[in-house]
C-alpha atoms as a PDB file:
ATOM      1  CA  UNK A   1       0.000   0.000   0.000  1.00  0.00           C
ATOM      2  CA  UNK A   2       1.185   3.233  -1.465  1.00  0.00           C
ATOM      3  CA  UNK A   3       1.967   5.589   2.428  1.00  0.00           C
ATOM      4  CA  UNK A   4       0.844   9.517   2.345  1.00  0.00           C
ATOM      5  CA  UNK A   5       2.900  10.113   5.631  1.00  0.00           C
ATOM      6  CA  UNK A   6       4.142  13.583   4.887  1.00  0.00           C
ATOM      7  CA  UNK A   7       1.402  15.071   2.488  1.00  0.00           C
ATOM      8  CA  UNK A   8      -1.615  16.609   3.214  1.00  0.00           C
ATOM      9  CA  UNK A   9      -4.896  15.083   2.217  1.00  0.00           C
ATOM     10  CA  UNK A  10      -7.181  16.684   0.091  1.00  0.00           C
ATOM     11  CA  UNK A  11     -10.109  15.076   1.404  1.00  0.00           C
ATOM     12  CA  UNK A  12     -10.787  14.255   4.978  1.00  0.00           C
ATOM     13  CA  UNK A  13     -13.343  11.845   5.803  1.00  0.00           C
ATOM     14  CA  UNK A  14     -14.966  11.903   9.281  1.00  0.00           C
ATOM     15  CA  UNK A  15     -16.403   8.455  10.434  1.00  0.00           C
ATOM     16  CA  UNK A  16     -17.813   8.247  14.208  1.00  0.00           C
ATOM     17  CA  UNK A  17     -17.990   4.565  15.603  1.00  0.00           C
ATOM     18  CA  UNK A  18     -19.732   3.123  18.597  1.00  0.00           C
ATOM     19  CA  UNK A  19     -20.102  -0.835  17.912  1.00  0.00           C
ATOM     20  CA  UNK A  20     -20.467  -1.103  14.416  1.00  0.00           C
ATOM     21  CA  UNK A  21     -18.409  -3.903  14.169  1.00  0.00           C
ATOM     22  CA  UNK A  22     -20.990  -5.745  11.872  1.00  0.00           C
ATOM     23  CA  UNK A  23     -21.096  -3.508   9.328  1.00  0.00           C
ATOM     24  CA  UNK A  24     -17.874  -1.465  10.061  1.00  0.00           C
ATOM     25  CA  UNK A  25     -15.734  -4.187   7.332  1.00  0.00           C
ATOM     26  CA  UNK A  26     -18.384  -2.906   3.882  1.00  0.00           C
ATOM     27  CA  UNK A  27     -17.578   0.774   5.337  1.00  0.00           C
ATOM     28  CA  UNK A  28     -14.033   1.068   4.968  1.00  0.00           C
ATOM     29  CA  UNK A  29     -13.847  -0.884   1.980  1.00  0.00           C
ATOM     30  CA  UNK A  30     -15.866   1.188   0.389  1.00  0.00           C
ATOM     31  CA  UNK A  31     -13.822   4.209   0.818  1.00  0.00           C
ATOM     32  CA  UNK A  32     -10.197   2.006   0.361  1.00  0.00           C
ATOM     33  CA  UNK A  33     -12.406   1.614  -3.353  1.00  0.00           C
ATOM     34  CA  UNK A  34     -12.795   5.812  -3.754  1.00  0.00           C
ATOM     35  CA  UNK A  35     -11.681   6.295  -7.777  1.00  0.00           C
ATOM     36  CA  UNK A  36     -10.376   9.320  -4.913  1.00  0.00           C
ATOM     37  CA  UNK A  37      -7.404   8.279  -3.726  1.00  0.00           C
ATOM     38  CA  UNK A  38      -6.075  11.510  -1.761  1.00  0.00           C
ATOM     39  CA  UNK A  39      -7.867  11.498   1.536  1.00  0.00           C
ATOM     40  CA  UNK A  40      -7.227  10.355   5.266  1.00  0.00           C
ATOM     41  CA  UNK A  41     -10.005   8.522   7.560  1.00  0.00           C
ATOM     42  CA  UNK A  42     -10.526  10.169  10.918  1.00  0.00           C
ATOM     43  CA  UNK A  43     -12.052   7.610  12.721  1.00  0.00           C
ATOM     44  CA  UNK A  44     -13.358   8.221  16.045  1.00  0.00           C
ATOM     45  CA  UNK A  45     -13.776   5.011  18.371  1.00  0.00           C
ATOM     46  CA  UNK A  46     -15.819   6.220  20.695  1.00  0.00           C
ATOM     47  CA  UNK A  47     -15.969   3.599  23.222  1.00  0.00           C
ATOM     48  CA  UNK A  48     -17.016   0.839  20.737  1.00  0.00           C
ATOM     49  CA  UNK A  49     -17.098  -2.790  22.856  1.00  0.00           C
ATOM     50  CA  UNK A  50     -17.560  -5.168  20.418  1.00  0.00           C
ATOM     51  CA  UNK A  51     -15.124  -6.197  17.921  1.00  0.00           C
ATOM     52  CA  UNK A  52     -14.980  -2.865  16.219  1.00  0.00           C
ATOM     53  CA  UNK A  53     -11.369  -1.763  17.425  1.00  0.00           C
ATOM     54  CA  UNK A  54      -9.773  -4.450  16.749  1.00  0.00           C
ATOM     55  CA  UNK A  55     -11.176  -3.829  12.625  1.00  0.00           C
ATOM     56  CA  UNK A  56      -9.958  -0.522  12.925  1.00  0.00           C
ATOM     57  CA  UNK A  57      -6.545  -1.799  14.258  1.00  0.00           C
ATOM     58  CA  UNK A  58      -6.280  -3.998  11.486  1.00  0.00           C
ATOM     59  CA  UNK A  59      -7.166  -1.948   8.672  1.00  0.00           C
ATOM     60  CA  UNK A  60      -5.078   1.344  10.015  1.00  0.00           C
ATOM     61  CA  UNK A  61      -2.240  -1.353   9.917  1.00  0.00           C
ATOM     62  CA  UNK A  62      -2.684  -1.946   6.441  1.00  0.00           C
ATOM     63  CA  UNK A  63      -3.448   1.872   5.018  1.00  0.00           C
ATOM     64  CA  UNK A  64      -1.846   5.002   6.751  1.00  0.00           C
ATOM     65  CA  UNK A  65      -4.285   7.234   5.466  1.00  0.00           C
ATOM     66  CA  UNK A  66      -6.760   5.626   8.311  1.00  0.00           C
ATOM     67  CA  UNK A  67      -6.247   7.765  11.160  1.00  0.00           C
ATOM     68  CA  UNK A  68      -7.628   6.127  14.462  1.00  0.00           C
ATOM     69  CA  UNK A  69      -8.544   8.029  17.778  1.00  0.00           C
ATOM     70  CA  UNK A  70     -10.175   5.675  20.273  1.00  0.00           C
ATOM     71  CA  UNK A  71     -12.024   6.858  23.470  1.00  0.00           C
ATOM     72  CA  UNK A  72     -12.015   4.738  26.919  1.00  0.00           C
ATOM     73  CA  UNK A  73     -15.538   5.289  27.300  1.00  0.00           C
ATOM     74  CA  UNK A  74     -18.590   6.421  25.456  1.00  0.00           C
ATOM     75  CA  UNK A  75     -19.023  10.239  25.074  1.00  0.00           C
ATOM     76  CA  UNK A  76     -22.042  10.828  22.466  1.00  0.00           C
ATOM     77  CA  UNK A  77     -22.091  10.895  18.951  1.00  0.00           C
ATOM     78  CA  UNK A  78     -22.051  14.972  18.975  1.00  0.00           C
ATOM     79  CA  UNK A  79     -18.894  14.890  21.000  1.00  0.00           C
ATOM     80  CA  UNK A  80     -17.109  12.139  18.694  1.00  0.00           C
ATOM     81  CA  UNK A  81     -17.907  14.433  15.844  1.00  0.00           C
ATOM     82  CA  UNK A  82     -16.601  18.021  17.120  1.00  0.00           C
ATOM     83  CA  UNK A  83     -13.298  16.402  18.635  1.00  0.00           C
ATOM     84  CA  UNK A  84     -13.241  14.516  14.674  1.00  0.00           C
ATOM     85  CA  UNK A  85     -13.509  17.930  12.902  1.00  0.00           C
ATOM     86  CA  UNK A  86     -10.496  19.191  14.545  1.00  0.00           C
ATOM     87  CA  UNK A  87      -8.396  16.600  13.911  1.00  0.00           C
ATOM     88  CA  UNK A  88      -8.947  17.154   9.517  1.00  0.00           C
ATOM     89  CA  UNK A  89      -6.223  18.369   7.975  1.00  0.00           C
ATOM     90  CA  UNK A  90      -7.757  17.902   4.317  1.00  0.00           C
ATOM     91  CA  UNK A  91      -9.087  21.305   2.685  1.00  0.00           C
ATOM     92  CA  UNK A  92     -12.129  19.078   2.455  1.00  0.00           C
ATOM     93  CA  UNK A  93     -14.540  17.598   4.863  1.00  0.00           C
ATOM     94  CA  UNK A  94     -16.603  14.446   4.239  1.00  0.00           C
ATOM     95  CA  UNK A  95     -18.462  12.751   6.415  1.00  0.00           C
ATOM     96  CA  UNK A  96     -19.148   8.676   6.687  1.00  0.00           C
ATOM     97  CA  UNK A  97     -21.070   6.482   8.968  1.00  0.00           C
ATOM     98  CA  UNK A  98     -19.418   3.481   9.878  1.00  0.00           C
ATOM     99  CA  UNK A  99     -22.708   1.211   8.831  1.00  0.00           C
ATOM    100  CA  UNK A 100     -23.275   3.183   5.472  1.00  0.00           C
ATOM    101  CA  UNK A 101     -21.422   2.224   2.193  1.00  0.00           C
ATOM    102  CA  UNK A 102     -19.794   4.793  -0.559  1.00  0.00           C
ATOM    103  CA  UNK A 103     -19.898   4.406  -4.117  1.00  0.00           C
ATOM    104  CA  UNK A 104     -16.740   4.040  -5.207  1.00  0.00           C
ATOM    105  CA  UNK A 105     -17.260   7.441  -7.458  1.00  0.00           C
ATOM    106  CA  UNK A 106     -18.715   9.402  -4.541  1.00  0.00           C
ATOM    107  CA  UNK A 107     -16.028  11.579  -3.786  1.00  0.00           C
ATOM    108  CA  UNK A 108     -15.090  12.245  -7.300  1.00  0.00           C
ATOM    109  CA  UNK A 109     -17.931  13.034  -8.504  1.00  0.00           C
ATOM    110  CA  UNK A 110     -18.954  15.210  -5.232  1.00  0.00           C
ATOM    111  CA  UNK A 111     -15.696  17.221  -5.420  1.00  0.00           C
ATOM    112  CA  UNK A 112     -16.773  17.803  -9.123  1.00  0.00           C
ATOM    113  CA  UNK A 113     -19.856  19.545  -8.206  1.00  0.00           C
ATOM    114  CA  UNK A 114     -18.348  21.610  -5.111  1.00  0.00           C
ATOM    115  CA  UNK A 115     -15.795  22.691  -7.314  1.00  0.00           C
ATOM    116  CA  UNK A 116     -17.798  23.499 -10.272  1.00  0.00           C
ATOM    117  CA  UNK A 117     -20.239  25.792  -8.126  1.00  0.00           C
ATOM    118  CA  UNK A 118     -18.342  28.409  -6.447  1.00  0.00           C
ATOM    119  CA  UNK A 119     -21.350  29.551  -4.389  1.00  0.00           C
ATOM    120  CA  UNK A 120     -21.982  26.107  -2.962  1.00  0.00           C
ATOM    121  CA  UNK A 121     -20.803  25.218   0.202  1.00  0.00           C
ATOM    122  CA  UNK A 122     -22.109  21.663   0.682  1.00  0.00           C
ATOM    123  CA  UNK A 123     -23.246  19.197  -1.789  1.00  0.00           C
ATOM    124  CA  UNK A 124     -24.740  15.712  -0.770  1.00  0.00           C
ATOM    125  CA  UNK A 125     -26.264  12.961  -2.962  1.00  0.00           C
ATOM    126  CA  UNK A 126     -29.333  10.500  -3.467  1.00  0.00           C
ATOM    127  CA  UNK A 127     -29.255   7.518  -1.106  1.00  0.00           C
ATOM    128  CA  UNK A 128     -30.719   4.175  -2.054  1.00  0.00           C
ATOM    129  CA  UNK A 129     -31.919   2.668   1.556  1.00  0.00           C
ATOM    130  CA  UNK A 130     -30.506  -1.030   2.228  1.00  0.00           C
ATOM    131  CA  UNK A 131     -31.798  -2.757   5.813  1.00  0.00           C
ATOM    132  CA  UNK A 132     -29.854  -4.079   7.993  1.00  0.00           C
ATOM    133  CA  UNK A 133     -29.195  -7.556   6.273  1.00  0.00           C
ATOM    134  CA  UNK A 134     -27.857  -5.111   2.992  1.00  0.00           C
ATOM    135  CA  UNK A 135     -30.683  -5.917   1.356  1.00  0.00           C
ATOM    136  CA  UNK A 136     -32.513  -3.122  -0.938  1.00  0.00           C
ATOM    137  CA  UNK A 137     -35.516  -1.291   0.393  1.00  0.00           C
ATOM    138  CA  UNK A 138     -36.258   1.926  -1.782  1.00  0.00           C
ATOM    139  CA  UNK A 139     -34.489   4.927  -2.456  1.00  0.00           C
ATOM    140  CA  UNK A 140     -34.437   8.449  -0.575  1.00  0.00           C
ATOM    141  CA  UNK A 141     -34.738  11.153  -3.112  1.00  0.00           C
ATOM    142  CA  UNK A 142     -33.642  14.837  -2.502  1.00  0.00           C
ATOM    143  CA  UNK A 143     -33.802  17.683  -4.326  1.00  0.00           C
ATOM    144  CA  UNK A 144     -30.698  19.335  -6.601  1.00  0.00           C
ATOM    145  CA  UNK A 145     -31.766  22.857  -6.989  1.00  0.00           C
ATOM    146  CA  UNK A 146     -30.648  25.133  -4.244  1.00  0.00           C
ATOM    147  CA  UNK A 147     -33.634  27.367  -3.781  1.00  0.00           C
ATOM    148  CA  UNK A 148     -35.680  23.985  -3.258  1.00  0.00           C
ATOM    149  CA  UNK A 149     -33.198  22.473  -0.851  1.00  0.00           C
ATOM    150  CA  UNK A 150     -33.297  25.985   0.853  1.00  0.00           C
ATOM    151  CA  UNK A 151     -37.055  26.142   1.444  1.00  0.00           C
ATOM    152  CA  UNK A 152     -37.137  21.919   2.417  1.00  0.00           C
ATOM    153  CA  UNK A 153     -34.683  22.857   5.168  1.00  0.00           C
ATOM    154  CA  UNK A 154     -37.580  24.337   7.196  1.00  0.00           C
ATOM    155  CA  UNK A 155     -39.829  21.462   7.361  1.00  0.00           C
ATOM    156  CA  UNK A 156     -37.495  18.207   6.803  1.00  0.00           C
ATOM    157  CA  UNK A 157     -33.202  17.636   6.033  1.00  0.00           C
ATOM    158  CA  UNK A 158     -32.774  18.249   2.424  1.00  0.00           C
ATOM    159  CA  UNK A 159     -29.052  16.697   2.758  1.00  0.00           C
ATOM    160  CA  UNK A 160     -28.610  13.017   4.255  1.00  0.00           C
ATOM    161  CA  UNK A 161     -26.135  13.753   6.349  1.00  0.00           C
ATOM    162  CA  UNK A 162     -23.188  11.206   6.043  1.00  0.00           C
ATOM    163  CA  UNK A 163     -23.088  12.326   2.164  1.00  0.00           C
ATOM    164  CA  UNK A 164     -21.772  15.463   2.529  1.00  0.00           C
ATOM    165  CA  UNK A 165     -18.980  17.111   1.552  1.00  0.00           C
ATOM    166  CA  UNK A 166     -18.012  20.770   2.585  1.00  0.00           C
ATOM    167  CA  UNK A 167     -14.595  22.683   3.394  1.00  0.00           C
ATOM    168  CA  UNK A 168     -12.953  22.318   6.337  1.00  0.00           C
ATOM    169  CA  UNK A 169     -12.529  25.549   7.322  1.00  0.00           C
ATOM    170  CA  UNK A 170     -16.132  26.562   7.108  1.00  0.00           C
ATOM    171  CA  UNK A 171     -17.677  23.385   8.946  1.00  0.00           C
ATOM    172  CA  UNK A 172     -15.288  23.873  12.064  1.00  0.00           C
ATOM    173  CA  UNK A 173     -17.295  27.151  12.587  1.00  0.00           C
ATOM    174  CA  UNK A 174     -20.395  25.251  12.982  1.00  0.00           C
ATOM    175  CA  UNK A 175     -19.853  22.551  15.312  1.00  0.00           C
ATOM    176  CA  UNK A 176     -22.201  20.295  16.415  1.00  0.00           C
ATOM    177  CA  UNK A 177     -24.846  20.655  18.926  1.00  0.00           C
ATOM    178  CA  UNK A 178     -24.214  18.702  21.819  1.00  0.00           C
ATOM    179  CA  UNK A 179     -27.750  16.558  21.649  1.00  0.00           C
ATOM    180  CA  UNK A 180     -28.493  13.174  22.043  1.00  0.00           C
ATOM    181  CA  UNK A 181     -29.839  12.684  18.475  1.00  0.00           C
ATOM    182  CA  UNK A 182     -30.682  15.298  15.964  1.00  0.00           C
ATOM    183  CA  UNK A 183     -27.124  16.840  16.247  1.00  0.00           C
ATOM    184  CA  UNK A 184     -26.524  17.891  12.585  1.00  0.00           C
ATOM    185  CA  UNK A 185     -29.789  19.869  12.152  1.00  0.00           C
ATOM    186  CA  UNK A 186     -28.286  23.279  14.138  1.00  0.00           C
ATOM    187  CA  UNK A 187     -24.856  22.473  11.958  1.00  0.00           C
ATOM    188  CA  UNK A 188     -26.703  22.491   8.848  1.00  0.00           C
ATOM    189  CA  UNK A 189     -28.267  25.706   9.212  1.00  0.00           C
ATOM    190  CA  UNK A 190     -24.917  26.926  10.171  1.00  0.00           C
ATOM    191  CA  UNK A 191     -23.493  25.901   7.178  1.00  0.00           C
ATOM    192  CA  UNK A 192     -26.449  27.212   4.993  1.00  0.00           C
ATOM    193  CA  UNK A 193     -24.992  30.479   5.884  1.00  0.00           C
ATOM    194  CA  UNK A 194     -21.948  30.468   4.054  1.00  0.00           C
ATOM    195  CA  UNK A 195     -23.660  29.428   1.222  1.00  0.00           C
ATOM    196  CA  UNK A 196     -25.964  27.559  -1.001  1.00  0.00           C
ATOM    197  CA  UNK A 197     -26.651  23.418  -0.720  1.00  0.00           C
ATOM    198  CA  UNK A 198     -26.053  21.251  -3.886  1.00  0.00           C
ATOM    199  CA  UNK A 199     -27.138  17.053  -4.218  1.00  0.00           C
ATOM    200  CA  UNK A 200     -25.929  14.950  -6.866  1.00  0.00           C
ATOM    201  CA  UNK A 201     -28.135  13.582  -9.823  1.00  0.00           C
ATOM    202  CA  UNK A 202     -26.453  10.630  -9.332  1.00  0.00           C
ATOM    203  CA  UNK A 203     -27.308   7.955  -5.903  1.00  0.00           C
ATOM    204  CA  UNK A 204     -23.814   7.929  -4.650  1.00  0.00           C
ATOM    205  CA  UNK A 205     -24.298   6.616  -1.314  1.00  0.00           C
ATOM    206  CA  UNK A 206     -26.380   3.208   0.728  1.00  0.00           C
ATOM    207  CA  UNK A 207     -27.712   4.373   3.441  1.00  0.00           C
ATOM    208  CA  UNK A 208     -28.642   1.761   6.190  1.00  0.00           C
ATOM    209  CA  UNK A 209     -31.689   1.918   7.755  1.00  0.00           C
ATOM    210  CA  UNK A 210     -31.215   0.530  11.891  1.00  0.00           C
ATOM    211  CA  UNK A 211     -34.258  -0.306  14.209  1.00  0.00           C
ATOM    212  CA  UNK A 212     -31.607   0.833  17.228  1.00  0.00           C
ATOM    213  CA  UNK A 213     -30.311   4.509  15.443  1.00  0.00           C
ATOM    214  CA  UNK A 214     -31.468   7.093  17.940  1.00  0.00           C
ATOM    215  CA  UNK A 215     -33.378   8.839  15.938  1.00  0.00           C
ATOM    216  CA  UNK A 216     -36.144   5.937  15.915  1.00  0.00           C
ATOM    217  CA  UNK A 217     -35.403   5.021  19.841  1.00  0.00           C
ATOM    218  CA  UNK A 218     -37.193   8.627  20.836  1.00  0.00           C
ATOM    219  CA  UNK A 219     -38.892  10.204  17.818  1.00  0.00           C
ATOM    220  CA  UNK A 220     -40.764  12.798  19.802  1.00  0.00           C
ATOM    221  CA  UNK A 221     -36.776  13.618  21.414  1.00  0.00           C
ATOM    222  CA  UNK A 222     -35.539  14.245  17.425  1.00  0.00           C
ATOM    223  CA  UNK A 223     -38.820  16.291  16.676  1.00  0.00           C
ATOM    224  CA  UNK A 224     -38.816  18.656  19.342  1.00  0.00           C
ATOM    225  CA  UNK A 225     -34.979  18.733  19.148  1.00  0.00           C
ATOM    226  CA  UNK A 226     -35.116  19.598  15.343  1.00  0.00           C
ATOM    227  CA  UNK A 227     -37.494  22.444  16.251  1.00  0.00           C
ATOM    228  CA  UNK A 228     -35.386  24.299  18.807  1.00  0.00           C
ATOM    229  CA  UNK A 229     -33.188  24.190  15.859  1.00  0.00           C
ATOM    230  CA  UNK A 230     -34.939  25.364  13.528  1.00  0.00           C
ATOM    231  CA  UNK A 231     -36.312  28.028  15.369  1.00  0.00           C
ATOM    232  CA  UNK A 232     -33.258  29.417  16.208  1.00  0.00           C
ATOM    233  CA  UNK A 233     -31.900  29.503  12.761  1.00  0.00           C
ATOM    234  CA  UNK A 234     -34.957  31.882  12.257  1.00  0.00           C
ATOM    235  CA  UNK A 235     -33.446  33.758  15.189  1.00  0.00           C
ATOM    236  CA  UNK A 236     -29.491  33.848  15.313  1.00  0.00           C
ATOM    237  CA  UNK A 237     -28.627  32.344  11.559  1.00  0.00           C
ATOM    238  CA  UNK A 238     -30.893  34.267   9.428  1.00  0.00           C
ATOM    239  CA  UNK A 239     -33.054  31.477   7.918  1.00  0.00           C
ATOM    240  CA  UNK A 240     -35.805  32.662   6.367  1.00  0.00           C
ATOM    241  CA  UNK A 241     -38.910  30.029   6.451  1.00  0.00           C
ATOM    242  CA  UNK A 242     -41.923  29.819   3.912  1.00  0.00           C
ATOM    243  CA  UNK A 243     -45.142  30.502   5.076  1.00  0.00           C
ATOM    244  CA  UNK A 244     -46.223  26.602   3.820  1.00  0.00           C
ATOM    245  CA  UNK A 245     -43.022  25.939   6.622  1.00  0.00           C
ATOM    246  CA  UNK A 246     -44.336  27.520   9.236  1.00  0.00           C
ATOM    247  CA  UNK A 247     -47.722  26.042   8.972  1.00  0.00           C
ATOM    248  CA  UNK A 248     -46.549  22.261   8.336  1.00  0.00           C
ATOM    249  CA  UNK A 249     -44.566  23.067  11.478  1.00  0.00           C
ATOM    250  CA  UNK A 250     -47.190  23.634  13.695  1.00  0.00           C
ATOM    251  CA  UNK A 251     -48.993  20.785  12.371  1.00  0.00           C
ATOM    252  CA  UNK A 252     -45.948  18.802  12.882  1.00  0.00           C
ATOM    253  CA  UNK A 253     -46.115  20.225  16.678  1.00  0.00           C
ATOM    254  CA  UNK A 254     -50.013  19.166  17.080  1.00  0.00           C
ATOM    255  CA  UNK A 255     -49.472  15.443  15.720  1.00  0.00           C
ATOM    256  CA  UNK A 256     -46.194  14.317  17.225  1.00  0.00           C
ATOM    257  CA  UNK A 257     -48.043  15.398  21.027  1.00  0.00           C
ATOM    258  CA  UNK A 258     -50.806  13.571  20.041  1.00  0.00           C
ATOM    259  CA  UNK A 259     -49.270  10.561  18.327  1.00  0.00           C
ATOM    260  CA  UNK A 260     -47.448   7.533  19.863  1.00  0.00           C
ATOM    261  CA  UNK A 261     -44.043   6.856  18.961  1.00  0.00           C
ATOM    262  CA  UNK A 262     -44.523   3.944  16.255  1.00  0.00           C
ATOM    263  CA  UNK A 263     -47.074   6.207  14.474  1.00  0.00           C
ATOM    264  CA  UNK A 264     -44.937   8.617  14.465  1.00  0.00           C
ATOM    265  CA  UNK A 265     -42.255   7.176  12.515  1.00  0.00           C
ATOM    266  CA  UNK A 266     -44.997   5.655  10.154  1.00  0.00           C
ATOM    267  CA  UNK A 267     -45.905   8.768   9.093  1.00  0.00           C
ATOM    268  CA  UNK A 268     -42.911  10.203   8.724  1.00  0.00           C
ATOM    269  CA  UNK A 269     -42.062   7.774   6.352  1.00  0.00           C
ATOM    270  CA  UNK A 270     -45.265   8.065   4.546  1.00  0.00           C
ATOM    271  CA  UNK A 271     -44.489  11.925   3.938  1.00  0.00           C
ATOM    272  CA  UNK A 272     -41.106  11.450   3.328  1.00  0.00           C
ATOM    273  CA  UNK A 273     -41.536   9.199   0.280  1.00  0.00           C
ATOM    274  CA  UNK A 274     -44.848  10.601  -0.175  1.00  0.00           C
ATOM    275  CA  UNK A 275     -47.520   8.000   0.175  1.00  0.00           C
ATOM    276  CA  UNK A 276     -50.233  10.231   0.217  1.00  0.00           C
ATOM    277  CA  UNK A 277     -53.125   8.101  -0.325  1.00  0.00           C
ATOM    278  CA  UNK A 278     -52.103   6.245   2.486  1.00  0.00           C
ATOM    279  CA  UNK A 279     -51.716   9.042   4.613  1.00  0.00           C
ATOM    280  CA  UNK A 280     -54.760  10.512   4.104  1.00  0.00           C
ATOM    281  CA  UNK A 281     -56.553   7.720   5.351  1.00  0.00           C
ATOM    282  CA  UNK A 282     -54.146   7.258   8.704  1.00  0.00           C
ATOM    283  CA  UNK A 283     -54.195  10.618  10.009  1.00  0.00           C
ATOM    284  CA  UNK A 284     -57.337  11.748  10.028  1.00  0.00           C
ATOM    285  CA  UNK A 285     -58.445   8.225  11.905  1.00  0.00           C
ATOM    286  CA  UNK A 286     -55.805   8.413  14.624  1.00  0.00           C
ATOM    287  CA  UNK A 287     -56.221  12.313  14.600  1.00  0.00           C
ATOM    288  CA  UNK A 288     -59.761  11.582  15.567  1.00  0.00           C
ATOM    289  CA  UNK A 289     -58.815   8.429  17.918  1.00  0.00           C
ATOM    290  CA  UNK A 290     -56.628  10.580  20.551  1.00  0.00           C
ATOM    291  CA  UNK A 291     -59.095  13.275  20.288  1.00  0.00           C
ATOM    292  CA  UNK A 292     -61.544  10.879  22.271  1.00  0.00           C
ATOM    293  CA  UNK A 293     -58.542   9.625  24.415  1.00  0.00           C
ATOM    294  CA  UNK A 294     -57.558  13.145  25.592  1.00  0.00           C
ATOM    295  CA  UNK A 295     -61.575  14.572  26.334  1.00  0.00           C
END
């Protein structure tokens, strides 16, 4: 294996792992397979228990560009990602889950957009959705102009966020909000002020979809968490909301008090790949159902 001891990486690639030792093999492979090869790993152990630093072990052993910091115990996934950021050295930043898997194009072809759009700060890409077997289970389409992923930032993310790529410099002014789960929604709208959001035509990425992520452990937590956020980008970052946002907000607000958990994440998905035949016929009928509970 080629060594890039004394160079500076172009790209570097911020991957966060708490026992992922399952999956954590596909991961790395897939970025050891970038048509990219100038980058370095930053991988950040972060009190993993399983098997998953001894892969890491094994595979910095093989490829020096795999840069390894390992905590004794578990500090949060917001924590693992701000002491991450500040160990890049590339002029890039991309980030990477450590259950997720890479095209082998992605970086190539994300660079070529970022660098082909000199008011873009951050571009991410489509996602096809695998469970946790690998097996295919639909795709997660976002939009590519920047107006549109501009207004869908008020009412859902309009960037999967371990697909994107952004510069260095300008995503260690926006660290991450030290939260439980929803911690990239505050850095996002950080971000958005420096400039505009791009996604790929192209699915670059496999996103894996976990029954144990937190955002599905406490949905109502990631709602109400995502609000404070985006309420204060109204307030301190200068995010400007549609009217259509506001209102689908506070409807938002009125359903996920009145909904329980599983429902919640139903209809989520339902929106989000907009079933709306389907949902039509759910809400209305559980709408109604805690009306009668709550009188």
């Amino acid at each position: 294996m080629k060594q890039y001891k004394n160079k500076l990486p172009l790209i570097s690639i911020l991957m966060p792992v708490y026992n992922a030792g399952d999956f954590l093999v596909e991961s790395i492979k897939s970025i050891r397979n970038q048509t990219l090869k100038d980058w370095e790993l930053i991988v950040v152990d972060d009190g993993s228990t399983d098997k998953s630093s001894e892969i890491l072990k094994k595979y910095a052993e093989k490829d020096s560009r795999i840069k390894i910091f390992k905590f004794k115990k578990n500090k949060g996934l917001a924590y693992a990602l701000n002491y991450g950021l500040n160990k890049a050295r590339g002029k890039y930043l991309a980030r990477m889950d450590a259950d997720d898997i890479s095209y082998p194009k992605r970086l190539e072809i994300q660079l070529r957009y970022l660098k082909r759009n000199p008011k873009v700060v951050a571009v991410g890409t489509q996602v096809k959705l695998i469970n946790e077997k690998g097996n295919f289970i639909g795709y997660k389409k976002f939009p590519t102009d920047p107006e549109k992923i501009y207004q869908m930032m008020g009412t859902m993310m309009a960037i999967q966020h371990p697909t994107l790529l952004t510069y260095t410099k300008i995503i260690k002014k926006c660290p991450y909000a030290n939260h439980t789960t929803a911690e990239d929604v505050s850095m996002f709208f950080k971000l958005l002020q420096y400039g505009n959001f791009l996604n790929t035509k192209e699915v670059l990425f496999k996103y894996r979809i976990r029954k144990n992520s937190n955002s599905l452990k406490n949905p109502k937590k990631t709602f109400n968490l995502t609000l404070k956020s985006r309420i204060k980008a109204v307030i301190d970052w200068n995010y400007k909301p549609t009217i259509s946002a506001v209102l689908i907000n506070i409807t938002q607000s009125i359903l996920i008090s009145l909904l329980p958990d599983n429902l919640i994440i139903s209809l989520y998905e339902k929106i989000r790949f907009n079933d709306l035949k389907k949902l039509k016929i759910i809400v209305p009928f559980y709408i109604k159902k805690y009306r009668l509970a709550f009188r």
